[in-house]
C-alpha atoms as a PDB file:
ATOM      1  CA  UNK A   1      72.913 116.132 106.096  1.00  0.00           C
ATOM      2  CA  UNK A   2      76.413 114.540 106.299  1.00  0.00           C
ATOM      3  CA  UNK A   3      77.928 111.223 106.070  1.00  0.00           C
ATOM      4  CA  UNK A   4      81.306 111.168 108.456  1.00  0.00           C
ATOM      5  CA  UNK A   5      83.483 107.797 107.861  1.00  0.00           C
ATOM      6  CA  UNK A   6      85.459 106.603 111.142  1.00  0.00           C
ATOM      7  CA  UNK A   7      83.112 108.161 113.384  1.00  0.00           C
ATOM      8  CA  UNK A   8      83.739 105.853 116.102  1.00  0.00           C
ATOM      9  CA  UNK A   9      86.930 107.962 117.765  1.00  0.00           C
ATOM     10  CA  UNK A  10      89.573 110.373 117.208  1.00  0.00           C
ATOM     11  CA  UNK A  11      89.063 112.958 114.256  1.00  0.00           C
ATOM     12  CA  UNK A  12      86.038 111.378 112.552  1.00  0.00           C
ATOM     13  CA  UNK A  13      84.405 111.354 115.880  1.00  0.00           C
ATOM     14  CA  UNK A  14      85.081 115.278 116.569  1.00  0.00           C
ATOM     15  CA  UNK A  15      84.097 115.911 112.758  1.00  0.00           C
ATOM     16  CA  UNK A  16      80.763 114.269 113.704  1.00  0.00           C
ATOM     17  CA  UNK A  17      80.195 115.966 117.054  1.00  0.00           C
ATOM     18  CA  UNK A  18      80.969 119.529 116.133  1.00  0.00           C
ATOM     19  CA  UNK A  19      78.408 118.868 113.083  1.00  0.00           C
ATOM     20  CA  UNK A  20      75.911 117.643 114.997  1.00  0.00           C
ATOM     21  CA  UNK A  21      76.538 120.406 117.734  1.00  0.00           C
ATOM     22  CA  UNK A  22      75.971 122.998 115.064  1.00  0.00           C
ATOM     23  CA  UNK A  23      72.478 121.685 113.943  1.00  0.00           C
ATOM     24  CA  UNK A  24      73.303 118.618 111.155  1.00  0.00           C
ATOM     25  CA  UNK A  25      71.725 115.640 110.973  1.00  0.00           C
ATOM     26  CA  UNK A  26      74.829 112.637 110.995  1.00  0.00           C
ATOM     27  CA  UNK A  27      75.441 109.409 109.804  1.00  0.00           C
ATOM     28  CA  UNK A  28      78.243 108.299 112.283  1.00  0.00           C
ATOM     29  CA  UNK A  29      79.841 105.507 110.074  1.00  0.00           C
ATOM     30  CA  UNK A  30      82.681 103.268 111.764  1.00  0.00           C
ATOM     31  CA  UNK A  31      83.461  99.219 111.925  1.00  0.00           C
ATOM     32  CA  UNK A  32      82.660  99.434 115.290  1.00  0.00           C
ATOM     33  CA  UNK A  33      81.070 102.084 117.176  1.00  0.00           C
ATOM     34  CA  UNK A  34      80.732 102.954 120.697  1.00  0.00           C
ATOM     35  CA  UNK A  35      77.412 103.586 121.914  1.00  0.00           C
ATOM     36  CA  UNK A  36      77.802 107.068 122.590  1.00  0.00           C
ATOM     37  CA  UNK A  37      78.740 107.641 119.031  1.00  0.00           C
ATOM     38  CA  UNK A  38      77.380 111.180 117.902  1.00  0.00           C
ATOM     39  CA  UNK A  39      74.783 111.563 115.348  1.00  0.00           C
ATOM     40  CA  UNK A  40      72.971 108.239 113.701  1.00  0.00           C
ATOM     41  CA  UNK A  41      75.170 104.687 114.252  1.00  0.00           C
ATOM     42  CA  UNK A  42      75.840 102.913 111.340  1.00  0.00           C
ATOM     43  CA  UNK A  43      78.279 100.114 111.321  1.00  0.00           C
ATOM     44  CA  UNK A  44      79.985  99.026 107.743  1.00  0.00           C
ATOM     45  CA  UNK A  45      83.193  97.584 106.437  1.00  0.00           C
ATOM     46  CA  UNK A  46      84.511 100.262 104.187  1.00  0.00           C
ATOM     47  CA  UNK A  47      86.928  97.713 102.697  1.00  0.00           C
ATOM     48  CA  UNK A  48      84.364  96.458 100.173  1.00  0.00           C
ATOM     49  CA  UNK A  49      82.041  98.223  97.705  1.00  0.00           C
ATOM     50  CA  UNK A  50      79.030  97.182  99.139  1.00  0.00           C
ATOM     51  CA  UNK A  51      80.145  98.278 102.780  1.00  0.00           C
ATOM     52  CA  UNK A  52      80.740 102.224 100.915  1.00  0.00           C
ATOM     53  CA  UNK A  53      77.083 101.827  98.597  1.00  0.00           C
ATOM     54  CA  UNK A  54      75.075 100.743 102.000  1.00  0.00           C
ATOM     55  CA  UNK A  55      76.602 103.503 103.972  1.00  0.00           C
ATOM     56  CA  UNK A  56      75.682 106.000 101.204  1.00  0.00           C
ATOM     57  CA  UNK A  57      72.316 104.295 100.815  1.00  0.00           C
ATOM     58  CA  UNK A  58      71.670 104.549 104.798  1.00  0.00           C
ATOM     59  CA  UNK A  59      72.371 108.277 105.123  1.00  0.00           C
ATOM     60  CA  UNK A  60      69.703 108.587 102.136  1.00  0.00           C
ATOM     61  CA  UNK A  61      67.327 106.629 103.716  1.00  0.00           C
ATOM     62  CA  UNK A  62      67.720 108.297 107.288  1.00  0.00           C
ATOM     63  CA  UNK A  63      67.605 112.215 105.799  1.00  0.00           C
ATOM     64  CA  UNK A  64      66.402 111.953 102.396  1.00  0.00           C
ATOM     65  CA  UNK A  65      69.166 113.927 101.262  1.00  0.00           C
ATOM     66  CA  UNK A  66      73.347 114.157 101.353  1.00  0.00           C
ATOM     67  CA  UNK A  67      74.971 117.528 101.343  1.00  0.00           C
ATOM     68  CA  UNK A  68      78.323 116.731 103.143  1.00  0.00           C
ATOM     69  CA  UNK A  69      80.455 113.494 103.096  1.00  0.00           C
ATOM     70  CA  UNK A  70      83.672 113.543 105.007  1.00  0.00           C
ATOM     71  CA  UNK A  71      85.345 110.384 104.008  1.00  0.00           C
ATOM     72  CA  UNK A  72      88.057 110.054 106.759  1.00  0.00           C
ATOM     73  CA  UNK A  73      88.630 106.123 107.864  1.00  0.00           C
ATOM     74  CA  UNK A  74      92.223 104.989 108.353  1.00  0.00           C
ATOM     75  CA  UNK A  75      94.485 103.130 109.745  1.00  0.00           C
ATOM     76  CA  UNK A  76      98.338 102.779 110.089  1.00  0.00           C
ATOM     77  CA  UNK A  77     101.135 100.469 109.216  1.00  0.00           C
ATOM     78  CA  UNK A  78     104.818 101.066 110.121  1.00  0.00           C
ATOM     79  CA  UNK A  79     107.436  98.899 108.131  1.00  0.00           C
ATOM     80  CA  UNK A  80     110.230  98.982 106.221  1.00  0.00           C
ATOM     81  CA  UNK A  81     109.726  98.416 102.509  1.00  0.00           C
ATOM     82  CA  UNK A  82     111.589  94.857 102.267  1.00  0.00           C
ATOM     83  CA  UNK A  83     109.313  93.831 105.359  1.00  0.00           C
ATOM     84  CA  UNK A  84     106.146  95.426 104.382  1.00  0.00           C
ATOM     85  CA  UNK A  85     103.376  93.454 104.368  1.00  0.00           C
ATOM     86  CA  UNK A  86     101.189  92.665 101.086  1.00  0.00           C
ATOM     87  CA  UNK A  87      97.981  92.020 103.175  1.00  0.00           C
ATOM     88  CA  UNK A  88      98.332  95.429 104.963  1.00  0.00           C
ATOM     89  CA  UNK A  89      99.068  97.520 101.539  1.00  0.00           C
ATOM     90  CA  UNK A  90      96.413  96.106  99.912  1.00  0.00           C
ATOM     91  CA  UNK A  91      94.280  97.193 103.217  1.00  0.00           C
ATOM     92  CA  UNK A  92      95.814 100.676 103.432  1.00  0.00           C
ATOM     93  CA  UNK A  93      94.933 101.457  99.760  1.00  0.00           C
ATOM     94  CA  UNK A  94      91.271  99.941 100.035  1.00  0.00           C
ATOM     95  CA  UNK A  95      90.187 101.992 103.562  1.00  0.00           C
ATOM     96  CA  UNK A  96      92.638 105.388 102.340  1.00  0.00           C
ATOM     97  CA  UNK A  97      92.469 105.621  98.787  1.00  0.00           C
ATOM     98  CA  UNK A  98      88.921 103.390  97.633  1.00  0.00           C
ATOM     99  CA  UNK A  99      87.077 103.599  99.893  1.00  0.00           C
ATOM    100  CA  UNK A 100      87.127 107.798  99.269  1.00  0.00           C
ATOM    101  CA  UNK A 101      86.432 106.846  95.684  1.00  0.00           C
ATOM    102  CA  UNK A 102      83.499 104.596  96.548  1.00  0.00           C
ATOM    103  CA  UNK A 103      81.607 107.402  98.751  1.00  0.00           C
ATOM    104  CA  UNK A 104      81.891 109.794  96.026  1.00  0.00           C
ATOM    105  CA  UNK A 105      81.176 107.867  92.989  1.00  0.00           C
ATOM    106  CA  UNK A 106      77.987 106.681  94.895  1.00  0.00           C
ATOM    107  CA  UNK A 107      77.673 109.818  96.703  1.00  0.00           C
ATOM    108  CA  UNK A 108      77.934 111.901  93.526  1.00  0.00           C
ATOM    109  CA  UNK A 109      73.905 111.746  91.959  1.00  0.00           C
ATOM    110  CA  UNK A 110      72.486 112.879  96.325  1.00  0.00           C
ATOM    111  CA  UNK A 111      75.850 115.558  96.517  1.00  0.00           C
ATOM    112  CA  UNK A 112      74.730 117.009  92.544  1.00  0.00           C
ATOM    113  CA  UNK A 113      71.131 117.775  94.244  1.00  0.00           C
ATOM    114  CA  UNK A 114      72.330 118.893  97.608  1.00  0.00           C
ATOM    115  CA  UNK A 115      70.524 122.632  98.122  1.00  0.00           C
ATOM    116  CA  UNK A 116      73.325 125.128  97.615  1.00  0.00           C
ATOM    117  CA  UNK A 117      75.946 122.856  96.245  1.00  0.00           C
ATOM    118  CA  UNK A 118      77.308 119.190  97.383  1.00  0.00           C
ATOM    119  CA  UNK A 119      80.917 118.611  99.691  1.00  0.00           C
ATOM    120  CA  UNK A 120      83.176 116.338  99.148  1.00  0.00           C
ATOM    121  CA  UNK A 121      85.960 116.451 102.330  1.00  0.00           C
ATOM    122  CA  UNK A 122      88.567 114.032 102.510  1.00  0.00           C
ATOM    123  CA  UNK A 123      90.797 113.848 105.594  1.00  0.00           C
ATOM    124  CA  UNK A 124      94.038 113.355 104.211  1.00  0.00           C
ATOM    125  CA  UNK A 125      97.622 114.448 106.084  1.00  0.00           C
ATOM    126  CA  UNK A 126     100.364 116.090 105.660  1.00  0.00           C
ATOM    127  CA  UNK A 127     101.869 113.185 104.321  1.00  0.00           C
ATOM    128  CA  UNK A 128      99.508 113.864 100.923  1.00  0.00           C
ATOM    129  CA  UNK A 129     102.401 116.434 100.557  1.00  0.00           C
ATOM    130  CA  UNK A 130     105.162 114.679 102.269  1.00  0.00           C
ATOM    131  CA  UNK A 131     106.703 111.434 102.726  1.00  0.00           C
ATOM    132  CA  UNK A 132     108.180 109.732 105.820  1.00  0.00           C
ATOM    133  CA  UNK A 133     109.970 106.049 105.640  1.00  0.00           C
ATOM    134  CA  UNK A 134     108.197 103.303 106.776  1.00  0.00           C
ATOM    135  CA  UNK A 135     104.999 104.264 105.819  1.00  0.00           C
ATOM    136  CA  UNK A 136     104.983 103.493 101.771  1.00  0.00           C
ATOM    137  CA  UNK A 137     101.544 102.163 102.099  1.00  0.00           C
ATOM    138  CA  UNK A 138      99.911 105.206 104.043  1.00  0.00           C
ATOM    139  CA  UNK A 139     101.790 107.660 102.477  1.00  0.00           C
ATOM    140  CA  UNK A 140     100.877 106.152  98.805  1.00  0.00           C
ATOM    141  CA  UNK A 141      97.583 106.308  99.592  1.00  0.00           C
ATOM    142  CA  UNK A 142      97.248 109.948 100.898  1.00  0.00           C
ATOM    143  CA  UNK A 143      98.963 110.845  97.928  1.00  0.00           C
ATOM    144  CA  UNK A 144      96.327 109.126  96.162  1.00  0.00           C
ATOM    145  CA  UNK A 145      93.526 111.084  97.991  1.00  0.00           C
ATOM    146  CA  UNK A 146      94.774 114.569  96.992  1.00  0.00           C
ATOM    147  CA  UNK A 147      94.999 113.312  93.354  1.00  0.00           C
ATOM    148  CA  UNK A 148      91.518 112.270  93.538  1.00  0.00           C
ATOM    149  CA  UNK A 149      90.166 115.321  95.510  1.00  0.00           C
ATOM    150  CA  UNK A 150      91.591 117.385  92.637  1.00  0.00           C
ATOM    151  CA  UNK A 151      89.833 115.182  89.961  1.00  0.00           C
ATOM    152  CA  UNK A 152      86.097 115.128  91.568  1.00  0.00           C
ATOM    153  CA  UNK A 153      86.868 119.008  91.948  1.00  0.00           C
ATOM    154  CA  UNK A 154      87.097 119.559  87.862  1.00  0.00           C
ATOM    155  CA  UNK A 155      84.663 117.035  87.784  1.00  0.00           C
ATOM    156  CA  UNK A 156      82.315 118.558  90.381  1.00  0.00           C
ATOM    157  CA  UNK A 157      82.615 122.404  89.365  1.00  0.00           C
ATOM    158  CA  UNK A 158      79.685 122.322  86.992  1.00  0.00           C
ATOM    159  CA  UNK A 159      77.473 120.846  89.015  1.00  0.00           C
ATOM    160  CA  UNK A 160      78.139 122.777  92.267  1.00  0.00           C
ATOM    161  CA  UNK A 161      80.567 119.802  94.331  1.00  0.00           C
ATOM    162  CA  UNK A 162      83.229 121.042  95.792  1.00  0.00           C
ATOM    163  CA  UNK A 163      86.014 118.790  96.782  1.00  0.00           C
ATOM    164  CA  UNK A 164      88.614 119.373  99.461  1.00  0.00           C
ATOM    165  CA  UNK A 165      91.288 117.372 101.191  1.00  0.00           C
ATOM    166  CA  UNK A 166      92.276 118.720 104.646  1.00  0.00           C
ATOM    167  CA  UNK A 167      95.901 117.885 105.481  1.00  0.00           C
ATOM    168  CA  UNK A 168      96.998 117.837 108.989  1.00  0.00           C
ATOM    169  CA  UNK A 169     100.341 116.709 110.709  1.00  0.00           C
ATOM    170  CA  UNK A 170     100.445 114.594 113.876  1.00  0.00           C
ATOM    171  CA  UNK A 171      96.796 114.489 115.766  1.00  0.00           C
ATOM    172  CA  UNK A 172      96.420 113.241 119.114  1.00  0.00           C
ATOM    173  CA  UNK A 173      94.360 110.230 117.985  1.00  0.00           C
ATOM    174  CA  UNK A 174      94.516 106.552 118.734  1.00  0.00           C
ATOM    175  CA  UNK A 175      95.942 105.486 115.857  1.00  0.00           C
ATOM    176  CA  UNK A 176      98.974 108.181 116.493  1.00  0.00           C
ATOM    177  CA  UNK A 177      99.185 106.666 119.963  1.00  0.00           C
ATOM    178  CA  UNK A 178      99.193 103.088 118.416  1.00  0.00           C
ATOM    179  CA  UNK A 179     102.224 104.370 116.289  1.00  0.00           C
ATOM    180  CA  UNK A 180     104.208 104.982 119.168  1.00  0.00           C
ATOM    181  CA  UNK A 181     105.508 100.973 120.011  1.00  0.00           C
ATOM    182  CA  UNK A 182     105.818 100.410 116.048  1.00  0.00           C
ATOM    183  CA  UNK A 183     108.152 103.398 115.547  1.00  0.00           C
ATOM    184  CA  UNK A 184     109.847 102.759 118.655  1.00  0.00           C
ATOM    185  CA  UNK A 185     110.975  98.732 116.859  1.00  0.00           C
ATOM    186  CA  UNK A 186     111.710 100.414 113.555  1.00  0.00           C
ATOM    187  CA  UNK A 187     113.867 103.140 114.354  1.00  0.00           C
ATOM    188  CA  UNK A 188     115.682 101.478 117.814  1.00  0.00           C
ATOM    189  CA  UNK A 189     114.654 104.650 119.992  1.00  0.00           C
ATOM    190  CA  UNK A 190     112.482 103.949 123.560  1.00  0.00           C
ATOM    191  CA  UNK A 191     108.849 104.467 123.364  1.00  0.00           C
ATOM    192  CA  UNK A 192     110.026 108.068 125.466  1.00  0.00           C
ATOM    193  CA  UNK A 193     112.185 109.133 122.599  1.00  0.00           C
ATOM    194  CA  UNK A 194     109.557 108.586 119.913  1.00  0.00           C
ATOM    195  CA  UNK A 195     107.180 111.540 120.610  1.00  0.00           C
ATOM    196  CA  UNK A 196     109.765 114.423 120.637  1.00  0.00           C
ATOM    197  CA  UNK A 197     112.682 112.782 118.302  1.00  0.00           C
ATOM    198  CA  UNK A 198     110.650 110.859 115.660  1.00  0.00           C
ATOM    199  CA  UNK A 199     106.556 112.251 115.937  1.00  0.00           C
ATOM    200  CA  UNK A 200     107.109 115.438 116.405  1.00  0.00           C
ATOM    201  CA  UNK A 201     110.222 116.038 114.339  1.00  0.00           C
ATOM    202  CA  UNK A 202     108.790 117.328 111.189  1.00  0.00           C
ATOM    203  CA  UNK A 203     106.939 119.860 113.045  1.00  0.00           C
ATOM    204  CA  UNK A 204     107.567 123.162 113.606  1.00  0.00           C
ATOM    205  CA  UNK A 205     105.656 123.842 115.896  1.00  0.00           C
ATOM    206  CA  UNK A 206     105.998 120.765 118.956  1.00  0.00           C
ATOM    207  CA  UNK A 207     103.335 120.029 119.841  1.00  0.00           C
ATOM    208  CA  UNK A 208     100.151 117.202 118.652  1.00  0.00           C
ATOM    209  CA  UNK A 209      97.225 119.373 117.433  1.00  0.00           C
ATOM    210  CA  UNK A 210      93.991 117.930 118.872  1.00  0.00           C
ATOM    211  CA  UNK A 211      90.706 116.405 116.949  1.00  0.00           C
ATOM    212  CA  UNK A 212      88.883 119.321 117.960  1.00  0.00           C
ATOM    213  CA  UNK A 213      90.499 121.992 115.830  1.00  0.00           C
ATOM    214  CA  UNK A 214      90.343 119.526 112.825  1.00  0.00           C
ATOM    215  CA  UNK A 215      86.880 119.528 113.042  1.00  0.00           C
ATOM    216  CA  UNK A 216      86.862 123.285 113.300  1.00  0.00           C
ATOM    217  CA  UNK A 217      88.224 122.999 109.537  1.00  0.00           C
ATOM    218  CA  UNK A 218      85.776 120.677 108.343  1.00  0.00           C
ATOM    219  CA  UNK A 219      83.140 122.948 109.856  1.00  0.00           C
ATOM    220  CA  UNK A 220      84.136 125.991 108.070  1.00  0.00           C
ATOM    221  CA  UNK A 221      84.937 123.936 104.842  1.00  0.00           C
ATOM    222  CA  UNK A 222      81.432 122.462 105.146  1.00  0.00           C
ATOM    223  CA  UNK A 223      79.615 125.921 105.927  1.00  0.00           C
ATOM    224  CA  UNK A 224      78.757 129.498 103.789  1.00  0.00           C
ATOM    225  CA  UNK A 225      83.238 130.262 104.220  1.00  0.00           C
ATOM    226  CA  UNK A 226      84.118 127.260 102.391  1.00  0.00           C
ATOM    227  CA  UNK A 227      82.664 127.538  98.719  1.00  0.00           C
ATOM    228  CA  UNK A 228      85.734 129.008  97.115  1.00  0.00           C
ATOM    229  CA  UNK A 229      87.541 125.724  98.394  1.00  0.00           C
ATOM    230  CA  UNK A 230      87.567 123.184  96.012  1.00  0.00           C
ATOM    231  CA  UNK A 231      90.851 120.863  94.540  1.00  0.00           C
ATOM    232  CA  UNK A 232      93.504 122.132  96.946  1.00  0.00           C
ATOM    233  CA  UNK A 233      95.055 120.788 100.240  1.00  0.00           C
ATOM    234  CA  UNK A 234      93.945 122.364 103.047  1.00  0.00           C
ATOM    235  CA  UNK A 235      97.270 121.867 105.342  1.00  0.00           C
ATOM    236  CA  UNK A 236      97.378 122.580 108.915  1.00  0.00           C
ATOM    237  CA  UNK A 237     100.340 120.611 109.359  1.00  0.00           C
ATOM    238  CA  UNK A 238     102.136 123.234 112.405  1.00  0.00           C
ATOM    239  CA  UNK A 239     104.804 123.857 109.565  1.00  0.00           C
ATOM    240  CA  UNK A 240     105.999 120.393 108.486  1.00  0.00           C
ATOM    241  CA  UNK A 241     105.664 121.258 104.565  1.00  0.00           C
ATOM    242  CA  UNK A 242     107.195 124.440 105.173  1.00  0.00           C
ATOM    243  CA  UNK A 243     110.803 123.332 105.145  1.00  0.00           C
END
């Protein structure tokens, strides 16, 4: 029984199909949600405490249990630091950083009972382990996450939780594809440069790994392979951190 946060497209939405293709019962969890959203819709505003306690609450009260919650909601916001706006770093740091918080601190009493140990997975990036300009507010935040996957590991070890925080570079997502105009402004390249000379520069490897194979991750996190997992970065980042 899992709880996947920004169901609605890109990773969240692979996370949720593969886990509902392999037998799970899913509470798709999203702002907004298309109506061929995978497992069970349920539409909450993860920027406020009550939006992360009913979301918790509603996977409860749909499967009477939680064994897996994959907190992976985000958004983006490219700026330099003097321009950076307040409004959006206050945003970044609720969805990124408190939001993951929320979902485990109300998740934590369901994920104690789960039958053969509780999962904690938090999407994070390669920029949990890396920095890139523009980006203090994401990048703060991810650092954030990694920090608090490896706290509600220690925390979690007695009680059979096992925390994660899966860290991959550039994913072909909408909110990469969103990137591409606001990186474009900052760094005075054409929208054509942007992919190959500012996206895909840290990697190694050039080319955007797809939602799909992050879900494969979760999915083996999540499953009998993953229990020796637990307060570590799981990077599949096509060799960005390896310079």
């Amino acid at each position: 029984m899992a709880l996947v946060t920004g169901a609605g497209s890109g990773i969240g939405r692979a996370i949720a199909g593969r886990f509902v293709a392999d037998g799970a019962e899913v509470l798709s969890v999203d702002l907004v949600l298309p109506v061929d959203a995978p497992g069970t819709p349920h539409q909450a505003d993860l920027s406020s405490r009550e939006g992360n306690r009913a979301a918790v609450q509603a996977a409860l009260d749909a499967f009477g249990r939680l064994d897996i919650v994959v907190a992976n909601a985000g958004f983006q916001h490219v700026s330099p630091i003097a321009d950076f706006d307040e409004d959006r770093w206050d945003g970044l740091l609720s969805i990124l950083l408190t939001s993951p918080f929320l979902l485990a601190k109300y998740g934590w009493p369901a994920l104690t009972a789960a039958p053969g140990g509780g999962r904690f997975i938090a999407i994070a990036s390669a920029h949990a382990l890396a920095a890139s300009p523009y980006k203090a507010g994401y990048v703060s935040a991810k650092h954030g996450v990694l920090g608090l996957v490896k706290t509600l590991a220690l925390e979690g070890a007695a009680v059979g939780i096992t925390a994660t925080a899966v860290c991959p570079g550039y994913v072909r997502t909408p909110l990469v594809e969103r990137q591409i105009a606001d990186q474009a402004r900052v760094h005075g390249l054409s929208e054509e440069r942007v992919l190959e000379e500012v996206i895909l520069a840290p990697h190694a490897v050039k080319r955007l790994i797809e939602p799909a194979e992050v879900a494969e991750v979760v999915a083996f996190l999540a499953g009998p392979g993953g229990r020796s997992f637990t307060g570590v970065p799981v990077t599949m980042d096509q060799g960005w951190t390896a310079r």
